[in-house]
C-alpha atoms as a PDB file:
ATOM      1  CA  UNK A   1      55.873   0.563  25.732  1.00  0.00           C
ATOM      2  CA  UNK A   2      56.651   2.333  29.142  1.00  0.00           C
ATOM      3  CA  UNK A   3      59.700   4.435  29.666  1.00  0.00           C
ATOM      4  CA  UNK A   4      61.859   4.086  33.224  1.00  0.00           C
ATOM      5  CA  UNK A   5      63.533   7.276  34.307  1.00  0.00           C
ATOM      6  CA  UNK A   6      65.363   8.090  36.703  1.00  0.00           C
ATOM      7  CA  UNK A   7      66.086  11.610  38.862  1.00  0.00           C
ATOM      8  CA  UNK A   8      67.638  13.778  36.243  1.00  0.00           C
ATOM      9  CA  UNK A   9      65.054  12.016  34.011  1.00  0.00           C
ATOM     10  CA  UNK A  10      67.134  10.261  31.593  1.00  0.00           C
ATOM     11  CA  UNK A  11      65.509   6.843  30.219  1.00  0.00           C
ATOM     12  CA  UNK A  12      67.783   4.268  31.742  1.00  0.00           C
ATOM     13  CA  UNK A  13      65.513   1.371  30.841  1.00  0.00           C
ATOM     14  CA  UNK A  14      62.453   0.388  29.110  1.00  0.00           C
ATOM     15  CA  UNK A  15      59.488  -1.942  29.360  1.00  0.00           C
ATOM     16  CA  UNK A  16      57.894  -4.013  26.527  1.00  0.00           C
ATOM     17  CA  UNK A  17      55.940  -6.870  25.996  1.00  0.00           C
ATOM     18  CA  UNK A  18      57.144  -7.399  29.945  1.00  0.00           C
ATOM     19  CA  UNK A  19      60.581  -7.746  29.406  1.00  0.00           C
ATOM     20  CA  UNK A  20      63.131  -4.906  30.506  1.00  0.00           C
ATOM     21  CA  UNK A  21      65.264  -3.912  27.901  1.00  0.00           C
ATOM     22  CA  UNK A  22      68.541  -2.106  28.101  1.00  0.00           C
ATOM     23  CA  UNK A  23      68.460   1.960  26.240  1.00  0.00           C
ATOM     24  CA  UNK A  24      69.749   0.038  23.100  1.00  0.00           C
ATOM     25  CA  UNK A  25      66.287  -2.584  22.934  1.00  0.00           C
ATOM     26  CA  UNK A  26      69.524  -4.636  22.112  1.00  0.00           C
ATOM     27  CA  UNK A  27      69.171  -7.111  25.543  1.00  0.00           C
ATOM     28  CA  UNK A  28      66.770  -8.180  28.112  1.00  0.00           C
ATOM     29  CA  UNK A  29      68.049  -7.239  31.456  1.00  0.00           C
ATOM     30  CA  UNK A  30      65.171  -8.497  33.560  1.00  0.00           C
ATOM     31  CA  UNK A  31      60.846  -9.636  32.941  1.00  0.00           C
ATOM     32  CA  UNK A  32      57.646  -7.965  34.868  1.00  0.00           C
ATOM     33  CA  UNK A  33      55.605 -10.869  36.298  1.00  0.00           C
ATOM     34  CA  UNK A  34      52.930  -8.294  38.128  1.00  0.00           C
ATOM     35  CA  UNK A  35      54.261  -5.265  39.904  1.00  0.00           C
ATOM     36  CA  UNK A  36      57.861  -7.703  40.564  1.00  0.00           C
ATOM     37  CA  UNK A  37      60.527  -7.573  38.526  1.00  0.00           C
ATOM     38  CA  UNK A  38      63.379 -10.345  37.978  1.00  0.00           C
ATOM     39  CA  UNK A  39      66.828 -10.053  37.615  1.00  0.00           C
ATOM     40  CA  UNK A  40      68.883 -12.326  35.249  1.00  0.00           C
ATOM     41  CA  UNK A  41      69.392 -14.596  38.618  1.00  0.00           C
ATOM     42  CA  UNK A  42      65.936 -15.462  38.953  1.00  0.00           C
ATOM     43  CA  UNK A  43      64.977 -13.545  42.230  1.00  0.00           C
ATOM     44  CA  UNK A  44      63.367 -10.468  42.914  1.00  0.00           C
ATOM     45  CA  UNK A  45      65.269  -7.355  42.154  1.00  0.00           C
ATOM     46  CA  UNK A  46      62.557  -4.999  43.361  1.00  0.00           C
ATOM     47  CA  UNK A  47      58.477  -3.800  42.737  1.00  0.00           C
ATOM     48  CA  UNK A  48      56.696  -1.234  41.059  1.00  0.00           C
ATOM     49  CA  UNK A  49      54.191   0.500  43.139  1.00  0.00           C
ATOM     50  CA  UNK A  50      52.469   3.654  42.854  1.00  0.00           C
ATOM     51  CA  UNK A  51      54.631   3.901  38.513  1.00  0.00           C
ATOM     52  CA  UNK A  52      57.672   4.007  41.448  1.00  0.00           C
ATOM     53  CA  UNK A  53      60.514   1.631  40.599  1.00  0.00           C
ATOM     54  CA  UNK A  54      62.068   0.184  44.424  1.00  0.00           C
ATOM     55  CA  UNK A  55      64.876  -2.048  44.804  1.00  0.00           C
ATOM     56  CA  UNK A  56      64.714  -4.658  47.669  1.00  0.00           C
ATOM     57  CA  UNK A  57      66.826  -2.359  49.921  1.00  0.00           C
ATOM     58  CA  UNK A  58      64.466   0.526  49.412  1.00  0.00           C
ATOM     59  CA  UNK A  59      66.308   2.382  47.000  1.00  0.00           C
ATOM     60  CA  UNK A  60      64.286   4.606  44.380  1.00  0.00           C
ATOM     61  CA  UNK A  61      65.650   3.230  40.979  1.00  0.00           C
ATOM     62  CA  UNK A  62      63.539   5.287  38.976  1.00  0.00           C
ATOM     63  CA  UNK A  63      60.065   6.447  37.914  1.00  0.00           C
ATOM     64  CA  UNK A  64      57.770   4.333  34.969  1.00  0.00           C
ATOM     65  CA  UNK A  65      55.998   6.618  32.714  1.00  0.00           C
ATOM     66  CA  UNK A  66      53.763   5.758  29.093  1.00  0.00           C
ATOM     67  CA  UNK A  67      55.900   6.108  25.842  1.00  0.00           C
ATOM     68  CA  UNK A  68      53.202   8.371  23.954  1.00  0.00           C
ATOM     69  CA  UNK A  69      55.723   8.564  21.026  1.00  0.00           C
ATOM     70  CA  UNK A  70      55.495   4.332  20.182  1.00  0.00           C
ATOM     71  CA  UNK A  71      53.891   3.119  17.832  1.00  0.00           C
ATOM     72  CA  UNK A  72      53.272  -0.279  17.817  1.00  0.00           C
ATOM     73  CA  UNK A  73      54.208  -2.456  14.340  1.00  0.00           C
ATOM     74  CA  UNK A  74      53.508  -5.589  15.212  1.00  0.00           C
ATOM     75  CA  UNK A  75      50.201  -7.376  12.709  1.00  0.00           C
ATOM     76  CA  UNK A  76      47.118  -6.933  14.564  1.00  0.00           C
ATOM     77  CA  UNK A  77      43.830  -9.057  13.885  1.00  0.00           C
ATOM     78  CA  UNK A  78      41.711  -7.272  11.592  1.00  0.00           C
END
């Protein structure tokens, strides 16, 4: 699971499975299909380059950054 953060570093959103969840992990604000990110509209809200999160005007929404406290539950192959 990755973290998003933005300036005063406060977790504003996260990513899993490549959906983007709200702080709560209650509802899915948006899916990652490569380094683009959807909106509930269907378009293009913005890209990740560079663990950098852009909007389509240019605007710095926040910063992407590993979770090194998850630990993943779900059954794994054995």
């Amino acid at each position: 699971m990755y973290l998003i953060h933005d300036q005063k570093k406060e977790t504003i959103a996260y990513i899993e499975n490549m959906m983007i969840l709200d702080t709560n992990h209650e509802h899915v604000i948006g899916i990652l299909i490569g380094d683009c990110f959807f909106g509930r509209n269907k378009k293009v809200v913005g890209k990740i380059i560079n663990q950098i999160v852009y909007l389509l005007n240019g605007e710095i929404a926040g910063k992407v950054e590993l979770n090194q406290e998850y630990k993943n539950t779900s059954i794994k192959k054995a």
